[in-house]
PDB file of N, CA and C in Angstrom:
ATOM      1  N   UNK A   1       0.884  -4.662  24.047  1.00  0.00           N
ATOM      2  CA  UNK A   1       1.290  -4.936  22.691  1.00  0.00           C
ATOM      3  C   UNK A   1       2.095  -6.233  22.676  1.00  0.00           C
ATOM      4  N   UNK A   2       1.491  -6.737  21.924  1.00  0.00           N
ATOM      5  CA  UNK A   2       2.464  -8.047  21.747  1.00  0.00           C
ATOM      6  C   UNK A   2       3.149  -8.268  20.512  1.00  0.00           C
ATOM      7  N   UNK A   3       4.466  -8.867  21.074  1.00  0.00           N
ATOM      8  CA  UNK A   3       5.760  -8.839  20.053  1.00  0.00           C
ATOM      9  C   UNK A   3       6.631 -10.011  20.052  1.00  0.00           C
ATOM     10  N   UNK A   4       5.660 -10.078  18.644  1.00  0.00           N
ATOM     11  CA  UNK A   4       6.341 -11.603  17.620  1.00  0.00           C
ATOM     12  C   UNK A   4       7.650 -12.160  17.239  1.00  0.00           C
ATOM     13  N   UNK A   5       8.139 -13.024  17.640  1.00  0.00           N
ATOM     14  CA  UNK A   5       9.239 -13.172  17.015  1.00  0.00           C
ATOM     15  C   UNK A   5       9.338 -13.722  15.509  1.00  0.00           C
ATOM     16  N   UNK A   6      10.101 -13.032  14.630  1.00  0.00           N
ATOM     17  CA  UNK A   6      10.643 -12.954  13.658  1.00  0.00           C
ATOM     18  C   UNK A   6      11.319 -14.745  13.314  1.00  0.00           C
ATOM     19  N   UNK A   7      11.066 -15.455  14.094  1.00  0.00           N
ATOM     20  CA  UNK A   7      12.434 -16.366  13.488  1.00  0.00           C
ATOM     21  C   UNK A   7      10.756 -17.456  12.553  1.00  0.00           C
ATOM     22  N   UNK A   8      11.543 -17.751  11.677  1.00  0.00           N
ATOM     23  CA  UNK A   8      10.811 -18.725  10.270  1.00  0.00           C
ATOM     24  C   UNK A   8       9.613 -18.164   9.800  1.00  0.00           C
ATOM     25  N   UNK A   9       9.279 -18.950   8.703  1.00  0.00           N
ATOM     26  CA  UNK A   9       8.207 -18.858   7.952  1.00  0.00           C
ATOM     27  C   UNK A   9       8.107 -20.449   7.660  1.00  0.00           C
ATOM     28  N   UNK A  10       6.527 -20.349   7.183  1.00  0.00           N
ATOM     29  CA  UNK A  10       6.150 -21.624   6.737  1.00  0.00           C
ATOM     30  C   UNK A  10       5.280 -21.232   5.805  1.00  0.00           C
ATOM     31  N   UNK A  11       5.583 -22.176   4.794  1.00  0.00           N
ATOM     32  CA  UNK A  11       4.436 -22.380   3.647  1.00  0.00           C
ATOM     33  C   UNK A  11       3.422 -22.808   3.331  1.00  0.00           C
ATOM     34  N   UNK A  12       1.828 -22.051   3.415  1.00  0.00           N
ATOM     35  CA  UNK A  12       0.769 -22.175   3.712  1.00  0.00           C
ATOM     36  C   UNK A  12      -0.132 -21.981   2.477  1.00  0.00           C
ATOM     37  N   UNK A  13      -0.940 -22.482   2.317  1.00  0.00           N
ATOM     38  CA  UNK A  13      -2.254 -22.242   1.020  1.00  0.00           C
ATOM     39  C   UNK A  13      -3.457 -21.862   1.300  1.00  0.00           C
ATOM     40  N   UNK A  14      -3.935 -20.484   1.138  1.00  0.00           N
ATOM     41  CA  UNK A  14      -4.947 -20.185   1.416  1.00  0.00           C
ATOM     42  C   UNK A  14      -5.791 -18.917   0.320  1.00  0.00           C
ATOM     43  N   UNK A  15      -6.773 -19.046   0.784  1.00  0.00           N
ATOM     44  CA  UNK A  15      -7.522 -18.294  -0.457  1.00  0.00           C
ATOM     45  C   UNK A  15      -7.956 -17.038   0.008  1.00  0.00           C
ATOM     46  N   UNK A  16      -7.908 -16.323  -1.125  1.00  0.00           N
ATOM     47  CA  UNK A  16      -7.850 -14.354  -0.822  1.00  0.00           C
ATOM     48  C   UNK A  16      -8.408 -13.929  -1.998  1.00  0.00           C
ATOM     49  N   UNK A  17      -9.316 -13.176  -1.364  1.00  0.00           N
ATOM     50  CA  UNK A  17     -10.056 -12.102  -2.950  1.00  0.00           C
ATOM     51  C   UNK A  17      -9.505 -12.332  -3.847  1.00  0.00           C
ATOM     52  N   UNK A  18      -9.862 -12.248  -5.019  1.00  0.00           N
ATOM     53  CA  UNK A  18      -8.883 -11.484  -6.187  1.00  0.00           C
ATOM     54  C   UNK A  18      -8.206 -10.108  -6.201  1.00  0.00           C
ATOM     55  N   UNK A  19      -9.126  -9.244  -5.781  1.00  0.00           N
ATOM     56  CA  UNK A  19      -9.368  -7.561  -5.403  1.00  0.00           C
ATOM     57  C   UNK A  19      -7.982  -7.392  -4.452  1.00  0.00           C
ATOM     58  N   UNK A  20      -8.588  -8.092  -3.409  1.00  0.00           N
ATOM     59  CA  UNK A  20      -7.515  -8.149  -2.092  1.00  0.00           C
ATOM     60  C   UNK A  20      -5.679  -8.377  -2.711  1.00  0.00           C
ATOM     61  N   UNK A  21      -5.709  -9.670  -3.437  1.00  0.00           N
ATOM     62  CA  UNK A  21      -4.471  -9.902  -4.096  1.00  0.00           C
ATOM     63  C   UNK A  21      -3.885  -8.885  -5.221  1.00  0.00           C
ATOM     64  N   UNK A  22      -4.981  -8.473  -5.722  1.00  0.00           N
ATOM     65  CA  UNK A  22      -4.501  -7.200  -7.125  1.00  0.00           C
ATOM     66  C   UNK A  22      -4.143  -5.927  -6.110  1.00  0.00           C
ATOM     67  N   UNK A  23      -4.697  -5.841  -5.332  1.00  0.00           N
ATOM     68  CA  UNK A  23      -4.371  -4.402  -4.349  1.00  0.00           C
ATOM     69  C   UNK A  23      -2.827  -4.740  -3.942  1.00  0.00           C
ATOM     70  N   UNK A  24      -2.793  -5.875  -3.437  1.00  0.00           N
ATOM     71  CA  UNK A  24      -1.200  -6.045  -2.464  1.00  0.00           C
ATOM     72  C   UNK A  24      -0.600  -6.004  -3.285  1.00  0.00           C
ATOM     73  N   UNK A  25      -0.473  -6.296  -4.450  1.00  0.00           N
ATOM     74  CA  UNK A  25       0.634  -7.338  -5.604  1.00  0.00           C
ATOM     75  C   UNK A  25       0.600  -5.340  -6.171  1.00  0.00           C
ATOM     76  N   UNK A  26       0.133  -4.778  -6.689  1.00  0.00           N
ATOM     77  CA  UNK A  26       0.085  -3.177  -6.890  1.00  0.00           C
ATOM     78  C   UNK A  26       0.522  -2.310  -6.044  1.00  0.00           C
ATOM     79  N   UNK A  27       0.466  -2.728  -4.921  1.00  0.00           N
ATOM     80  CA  UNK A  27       0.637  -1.675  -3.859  1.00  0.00           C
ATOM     81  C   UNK A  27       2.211  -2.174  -3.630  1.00  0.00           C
ATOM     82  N   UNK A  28       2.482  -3.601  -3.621  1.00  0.00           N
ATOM     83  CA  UNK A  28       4.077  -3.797  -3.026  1.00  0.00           C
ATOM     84  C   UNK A  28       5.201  -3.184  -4.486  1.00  0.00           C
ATOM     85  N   UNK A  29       4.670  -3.809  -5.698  1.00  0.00           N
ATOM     86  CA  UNK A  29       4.890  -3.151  -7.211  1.00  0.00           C
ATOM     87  C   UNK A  29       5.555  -1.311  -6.990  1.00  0.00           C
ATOM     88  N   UNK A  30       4.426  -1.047  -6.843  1.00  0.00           N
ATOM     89  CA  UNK A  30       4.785   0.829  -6.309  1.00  0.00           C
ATOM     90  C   UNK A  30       6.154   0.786  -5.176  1.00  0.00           C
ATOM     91  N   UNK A  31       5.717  -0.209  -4.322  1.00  0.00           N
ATOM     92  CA  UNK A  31       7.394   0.331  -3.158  1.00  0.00           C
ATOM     93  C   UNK A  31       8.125  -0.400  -3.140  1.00  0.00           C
ATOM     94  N   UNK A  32       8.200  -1.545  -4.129  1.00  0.00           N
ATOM     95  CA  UNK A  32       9.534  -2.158  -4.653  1.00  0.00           C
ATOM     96  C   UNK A  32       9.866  -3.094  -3.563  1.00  0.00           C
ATOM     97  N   UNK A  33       8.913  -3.743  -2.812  1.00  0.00           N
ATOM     98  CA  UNK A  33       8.661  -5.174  -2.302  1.00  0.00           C
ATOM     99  C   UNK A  33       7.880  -6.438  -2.473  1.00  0.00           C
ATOM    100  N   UNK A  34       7.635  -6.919  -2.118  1.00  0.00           N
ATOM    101  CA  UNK A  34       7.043  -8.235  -2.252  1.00  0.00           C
ATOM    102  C   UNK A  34       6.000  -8.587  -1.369  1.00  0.00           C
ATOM    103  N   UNK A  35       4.824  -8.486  -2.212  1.00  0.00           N
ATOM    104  CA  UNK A  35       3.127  -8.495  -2.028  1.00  0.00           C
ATOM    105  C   UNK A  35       2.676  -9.421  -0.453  1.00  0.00           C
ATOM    106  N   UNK A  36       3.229 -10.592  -0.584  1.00  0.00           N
ATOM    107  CA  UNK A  36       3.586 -11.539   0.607  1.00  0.00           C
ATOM    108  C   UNK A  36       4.215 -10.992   1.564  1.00  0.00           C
ATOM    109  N   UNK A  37       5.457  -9.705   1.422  1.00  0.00           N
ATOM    110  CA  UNK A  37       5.831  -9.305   2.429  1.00  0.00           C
ATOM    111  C   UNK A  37       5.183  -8.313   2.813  1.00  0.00           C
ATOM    112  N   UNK A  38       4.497  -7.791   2.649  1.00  0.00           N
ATOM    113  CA  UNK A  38       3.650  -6.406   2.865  1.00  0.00           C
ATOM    114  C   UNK A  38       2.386  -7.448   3.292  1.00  0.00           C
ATOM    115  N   UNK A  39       1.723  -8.389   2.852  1.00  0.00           N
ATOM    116  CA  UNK A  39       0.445  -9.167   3.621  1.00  0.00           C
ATOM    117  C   UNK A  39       0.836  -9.364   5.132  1.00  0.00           C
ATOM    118  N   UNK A  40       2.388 -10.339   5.357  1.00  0.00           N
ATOM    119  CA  UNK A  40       2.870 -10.965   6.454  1.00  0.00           C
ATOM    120  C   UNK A  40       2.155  -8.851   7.760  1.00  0.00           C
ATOM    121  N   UNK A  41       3.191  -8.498   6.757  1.00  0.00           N
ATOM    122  CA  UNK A  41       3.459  -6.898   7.690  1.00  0.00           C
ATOM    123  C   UNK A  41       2.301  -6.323   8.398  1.00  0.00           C
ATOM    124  N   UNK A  42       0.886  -6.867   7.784  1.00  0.00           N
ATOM    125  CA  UNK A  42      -0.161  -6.355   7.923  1.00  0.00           C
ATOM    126  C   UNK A  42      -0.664  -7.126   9.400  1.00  0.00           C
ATOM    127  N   UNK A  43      -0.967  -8.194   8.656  1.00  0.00           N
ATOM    128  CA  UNK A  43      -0.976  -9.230   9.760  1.00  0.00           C
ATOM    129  C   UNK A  43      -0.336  -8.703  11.180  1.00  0.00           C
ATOM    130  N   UNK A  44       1.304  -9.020  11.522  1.00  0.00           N
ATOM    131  CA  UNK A  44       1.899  -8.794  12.136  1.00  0.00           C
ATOM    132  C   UNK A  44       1.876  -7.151  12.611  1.00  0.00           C
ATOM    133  N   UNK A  45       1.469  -6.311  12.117  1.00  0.00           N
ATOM    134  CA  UNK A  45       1.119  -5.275  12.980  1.00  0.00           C
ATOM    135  C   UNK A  45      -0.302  -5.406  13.638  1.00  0.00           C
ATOM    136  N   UNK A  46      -1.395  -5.761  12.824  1.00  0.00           N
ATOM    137  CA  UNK A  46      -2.745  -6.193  13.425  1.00  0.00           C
ATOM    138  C   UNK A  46      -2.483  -6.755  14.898  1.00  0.00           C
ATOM    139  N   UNK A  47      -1.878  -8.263  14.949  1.00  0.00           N
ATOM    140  CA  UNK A  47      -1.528  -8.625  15.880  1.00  0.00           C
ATOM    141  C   UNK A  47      -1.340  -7.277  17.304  1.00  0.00           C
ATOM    142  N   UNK A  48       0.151  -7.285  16.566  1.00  0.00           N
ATOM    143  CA  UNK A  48       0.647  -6.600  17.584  1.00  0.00           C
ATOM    144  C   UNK A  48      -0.263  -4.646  18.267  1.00  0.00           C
ATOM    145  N   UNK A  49      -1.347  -4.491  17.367  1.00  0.00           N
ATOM    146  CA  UNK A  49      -2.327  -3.457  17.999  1.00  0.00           C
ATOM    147  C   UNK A  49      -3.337  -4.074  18.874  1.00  0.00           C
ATOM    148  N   UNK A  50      -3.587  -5.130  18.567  1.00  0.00           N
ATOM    149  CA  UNK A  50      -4.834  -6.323  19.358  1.00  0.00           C
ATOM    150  C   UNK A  50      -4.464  -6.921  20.722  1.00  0.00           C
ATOM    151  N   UNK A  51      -3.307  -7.219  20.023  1.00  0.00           N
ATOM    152  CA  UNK A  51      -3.310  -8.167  21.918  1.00  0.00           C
ATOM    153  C   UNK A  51      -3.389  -9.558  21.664  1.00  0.00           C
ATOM    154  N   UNK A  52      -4.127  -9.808  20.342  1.00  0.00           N
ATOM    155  CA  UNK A  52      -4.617 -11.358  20.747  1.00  0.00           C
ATOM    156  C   UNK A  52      -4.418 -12.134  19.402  1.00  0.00           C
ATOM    157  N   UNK A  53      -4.159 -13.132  19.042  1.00  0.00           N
ATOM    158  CA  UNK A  53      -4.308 -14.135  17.993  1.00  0.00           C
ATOM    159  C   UNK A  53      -5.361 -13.712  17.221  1.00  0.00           C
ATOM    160  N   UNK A  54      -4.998 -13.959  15.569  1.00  0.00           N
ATOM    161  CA  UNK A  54      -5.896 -13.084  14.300  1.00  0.00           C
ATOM    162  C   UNK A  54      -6.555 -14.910  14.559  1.00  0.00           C
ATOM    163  N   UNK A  55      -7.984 -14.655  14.015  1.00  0.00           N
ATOM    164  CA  UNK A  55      -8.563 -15.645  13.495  1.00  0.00           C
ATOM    165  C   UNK A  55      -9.157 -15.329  12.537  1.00  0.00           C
ATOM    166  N   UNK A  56      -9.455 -16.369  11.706  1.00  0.00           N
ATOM    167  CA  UNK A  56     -10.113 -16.171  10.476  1.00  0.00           C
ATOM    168  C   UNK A  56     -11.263 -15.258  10.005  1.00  0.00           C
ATOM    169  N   UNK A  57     -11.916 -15.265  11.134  1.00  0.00           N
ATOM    170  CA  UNK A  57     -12.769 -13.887  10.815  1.00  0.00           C
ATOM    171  C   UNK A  57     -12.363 -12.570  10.834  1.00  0.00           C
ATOM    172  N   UNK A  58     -11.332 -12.762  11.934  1.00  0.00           N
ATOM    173  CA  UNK A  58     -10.495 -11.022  12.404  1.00  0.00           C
ATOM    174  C   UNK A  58     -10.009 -10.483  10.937  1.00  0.00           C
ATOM    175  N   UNK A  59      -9.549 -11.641  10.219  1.00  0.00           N
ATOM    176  CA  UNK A  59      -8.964 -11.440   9.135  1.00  0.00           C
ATOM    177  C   UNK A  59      -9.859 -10.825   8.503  1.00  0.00           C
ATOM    178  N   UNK A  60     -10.604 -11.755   7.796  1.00  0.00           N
ATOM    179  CA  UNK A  60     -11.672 -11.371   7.313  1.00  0.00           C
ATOM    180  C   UNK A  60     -12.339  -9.822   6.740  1.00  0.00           C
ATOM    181  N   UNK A  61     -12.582  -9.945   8.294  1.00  0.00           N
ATOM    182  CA  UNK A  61     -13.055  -8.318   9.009  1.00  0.00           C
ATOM    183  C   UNK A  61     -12.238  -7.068   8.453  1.00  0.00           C
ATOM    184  N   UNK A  62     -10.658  -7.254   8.902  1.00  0.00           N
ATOM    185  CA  UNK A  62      -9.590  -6.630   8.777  1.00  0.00           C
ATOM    186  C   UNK A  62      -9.626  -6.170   7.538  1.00  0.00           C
ATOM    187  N   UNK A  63      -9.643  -6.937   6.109  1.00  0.00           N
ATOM    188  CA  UNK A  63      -9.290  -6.965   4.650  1.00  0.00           C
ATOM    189  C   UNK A  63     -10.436  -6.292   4.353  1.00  0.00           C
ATOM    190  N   UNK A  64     -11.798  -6.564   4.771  1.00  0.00           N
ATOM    191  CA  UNK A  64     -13.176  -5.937   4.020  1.00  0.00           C
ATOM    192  C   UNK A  64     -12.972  -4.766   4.770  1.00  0.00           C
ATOM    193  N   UNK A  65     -12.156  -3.805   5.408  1.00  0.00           N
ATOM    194  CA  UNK A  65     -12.804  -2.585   5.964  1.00  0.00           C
ATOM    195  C   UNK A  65     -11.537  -2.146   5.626  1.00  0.00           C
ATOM    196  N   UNK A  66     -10.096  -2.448   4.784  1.00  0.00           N
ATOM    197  CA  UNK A  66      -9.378  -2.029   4.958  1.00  0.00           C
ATOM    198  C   UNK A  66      -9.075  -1.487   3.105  1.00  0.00           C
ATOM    199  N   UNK A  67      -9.466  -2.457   2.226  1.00  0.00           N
ATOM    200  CA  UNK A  67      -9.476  -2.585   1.338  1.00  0.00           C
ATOM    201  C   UNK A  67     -10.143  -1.624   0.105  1.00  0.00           C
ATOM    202  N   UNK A  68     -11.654  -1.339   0.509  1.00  0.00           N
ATOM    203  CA  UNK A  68     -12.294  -0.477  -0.214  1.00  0.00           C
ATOM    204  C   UNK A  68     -11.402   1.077  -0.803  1.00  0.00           C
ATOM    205  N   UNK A  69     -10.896   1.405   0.524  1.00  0.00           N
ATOM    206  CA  UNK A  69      -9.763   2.458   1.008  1.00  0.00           C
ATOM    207  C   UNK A  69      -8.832   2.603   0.061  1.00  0.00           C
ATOM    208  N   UNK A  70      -8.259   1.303  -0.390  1.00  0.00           N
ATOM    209  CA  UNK A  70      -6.973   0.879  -1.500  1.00  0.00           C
ATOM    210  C   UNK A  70      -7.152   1.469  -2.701  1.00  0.00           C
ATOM    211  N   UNK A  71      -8.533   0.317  -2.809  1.00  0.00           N
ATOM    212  CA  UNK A  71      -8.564   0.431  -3.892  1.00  0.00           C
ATOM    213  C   UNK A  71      -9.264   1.881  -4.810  1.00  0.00           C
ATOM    214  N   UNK A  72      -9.868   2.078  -4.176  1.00  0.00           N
ATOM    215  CA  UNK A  72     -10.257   3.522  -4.372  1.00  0.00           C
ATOM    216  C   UNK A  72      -9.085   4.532  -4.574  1.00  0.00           C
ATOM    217  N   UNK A  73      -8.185   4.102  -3.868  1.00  0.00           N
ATOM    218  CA  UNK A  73      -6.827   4.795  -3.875  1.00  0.00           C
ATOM    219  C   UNK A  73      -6.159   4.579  -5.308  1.00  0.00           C
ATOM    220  N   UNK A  74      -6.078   3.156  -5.928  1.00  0.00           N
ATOM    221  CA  UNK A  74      -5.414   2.978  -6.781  1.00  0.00           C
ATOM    222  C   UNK A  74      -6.163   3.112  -8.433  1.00  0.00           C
ATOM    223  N   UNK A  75      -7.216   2.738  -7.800  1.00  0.00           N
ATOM    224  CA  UNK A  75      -8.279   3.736  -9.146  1.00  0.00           C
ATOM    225  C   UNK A  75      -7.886   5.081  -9.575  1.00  0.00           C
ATOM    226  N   UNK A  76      -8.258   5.532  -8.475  1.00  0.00           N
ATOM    227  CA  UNK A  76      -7.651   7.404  -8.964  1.00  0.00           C
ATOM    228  C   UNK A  76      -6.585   7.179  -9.463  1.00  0.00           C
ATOM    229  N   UNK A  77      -5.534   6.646  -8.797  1.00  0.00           N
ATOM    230  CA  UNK A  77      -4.574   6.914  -9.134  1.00  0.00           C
ATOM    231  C   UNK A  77      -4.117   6.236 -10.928  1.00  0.00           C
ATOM    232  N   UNK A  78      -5.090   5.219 -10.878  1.00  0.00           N
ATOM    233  CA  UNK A  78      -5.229   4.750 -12.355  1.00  0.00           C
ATOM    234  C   UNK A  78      -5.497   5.965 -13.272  1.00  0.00           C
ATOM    235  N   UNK A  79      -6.420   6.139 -13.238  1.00  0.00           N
ATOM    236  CA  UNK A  79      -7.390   7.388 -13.729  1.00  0.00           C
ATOM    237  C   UNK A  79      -6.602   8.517 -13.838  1.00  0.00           C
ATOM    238  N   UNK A  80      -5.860   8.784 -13.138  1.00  0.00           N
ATOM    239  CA  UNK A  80      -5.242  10.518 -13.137  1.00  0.00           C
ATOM    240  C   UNK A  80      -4.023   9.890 -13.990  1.00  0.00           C
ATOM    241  N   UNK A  81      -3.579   8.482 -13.791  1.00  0.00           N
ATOM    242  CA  UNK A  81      -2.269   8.146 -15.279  1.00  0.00           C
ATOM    243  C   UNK A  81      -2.892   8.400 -16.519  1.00  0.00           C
ATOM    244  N   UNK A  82      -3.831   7.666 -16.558  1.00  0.00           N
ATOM    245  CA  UNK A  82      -4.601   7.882 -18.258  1.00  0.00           C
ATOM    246  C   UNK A  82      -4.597   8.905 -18.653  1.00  0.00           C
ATOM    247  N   UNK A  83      -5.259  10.100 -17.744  1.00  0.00           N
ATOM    248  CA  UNK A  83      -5.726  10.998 -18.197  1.00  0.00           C
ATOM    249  C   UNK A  83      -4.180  12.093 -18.740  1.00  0.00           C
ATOM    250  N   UNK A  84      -2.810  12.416 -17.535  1.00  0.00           N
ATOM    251  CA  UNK A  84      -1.858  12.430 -17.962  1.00  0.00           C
ATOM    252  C   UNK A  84      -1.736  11.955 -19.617  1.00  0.00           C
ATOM    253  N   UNK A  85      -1.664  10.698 -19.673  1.00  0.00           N
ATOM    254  CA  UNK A  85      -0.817   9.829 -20.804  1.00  0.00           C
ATOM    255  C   UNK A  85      -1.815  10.526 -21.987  1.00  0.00           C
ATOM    256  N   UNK A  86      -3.179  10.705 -21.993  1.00  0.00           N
ATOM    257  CA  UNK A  86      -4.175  11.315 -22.497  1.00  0.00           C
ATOM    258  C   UNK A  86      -3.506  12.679 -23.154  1.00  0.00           C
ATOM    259  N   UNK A  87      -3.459  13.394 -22.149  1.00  0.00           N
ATOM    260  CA  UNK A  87      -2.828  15.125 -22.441  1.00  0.00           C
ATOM    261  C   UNK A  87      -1.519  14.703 -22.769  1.00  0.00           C
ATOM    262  N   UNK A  88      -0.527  13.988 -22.532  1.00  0.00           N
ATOM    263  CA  UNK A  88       0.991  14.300 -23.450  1.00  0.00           C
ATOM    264  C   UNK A  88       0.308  14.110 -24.694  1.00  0.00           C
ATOM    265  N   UNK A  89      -0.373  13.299 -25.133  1.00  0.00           N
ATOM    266  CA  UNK A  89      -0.289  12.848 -26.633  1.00  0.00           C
ATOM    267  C   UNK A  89      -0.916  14.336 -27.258  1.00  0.00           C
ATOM    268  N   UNK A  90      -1.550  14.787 -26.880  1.00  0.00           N
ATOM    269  CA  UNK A  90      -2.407  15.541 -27.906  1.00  0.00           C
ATOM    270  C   UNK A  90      -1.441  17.287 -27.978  1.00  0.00           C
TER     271      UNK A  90
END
């Protein structure tokens, strides 16, 4: 296992689903962090289960098999609010 050190960040521009970004930015929303910090977290545990430097495909790879999962998650969970907000009213 390999273990990253923590010291800086740098500011980088790069491009990410839409899907991918609405999942993080929702998912950090729910636990009252910051979407960027929950991406970094992902990353940085990936790493550290691998052994080896993420490359752009690992990434890639990582987000399309990890994602479907989410969002499916946050659908329902859409869906079972409505339906709630649905039954108080009536």
């Amino acid at each position: 296992m390999i273990q990253l050190p923590r010291e800086g960040k740098t500011r980088i521009s790069i491009f990410i689903d839409n899907a991918i970004l609405q999942a993080f930015r929702a998912e950090a929303e729910k636990r009252g962090t910051g979407y960027q910090t929950m991406m970094n977290d992902a990353l940085r545990s990936y790493l550290a289960e691998s052994g080896q430097p993420i490359t752009k495909a690992d990434l890639l790879r990582i987000i399309r098999q990890e994602m479907p999962a989410l969002l499916r998650d946050l659908t329902n969970r859409n869906s079972a609010g409505r339906r709630s907000a649905s039954n108080a009213k009536t």
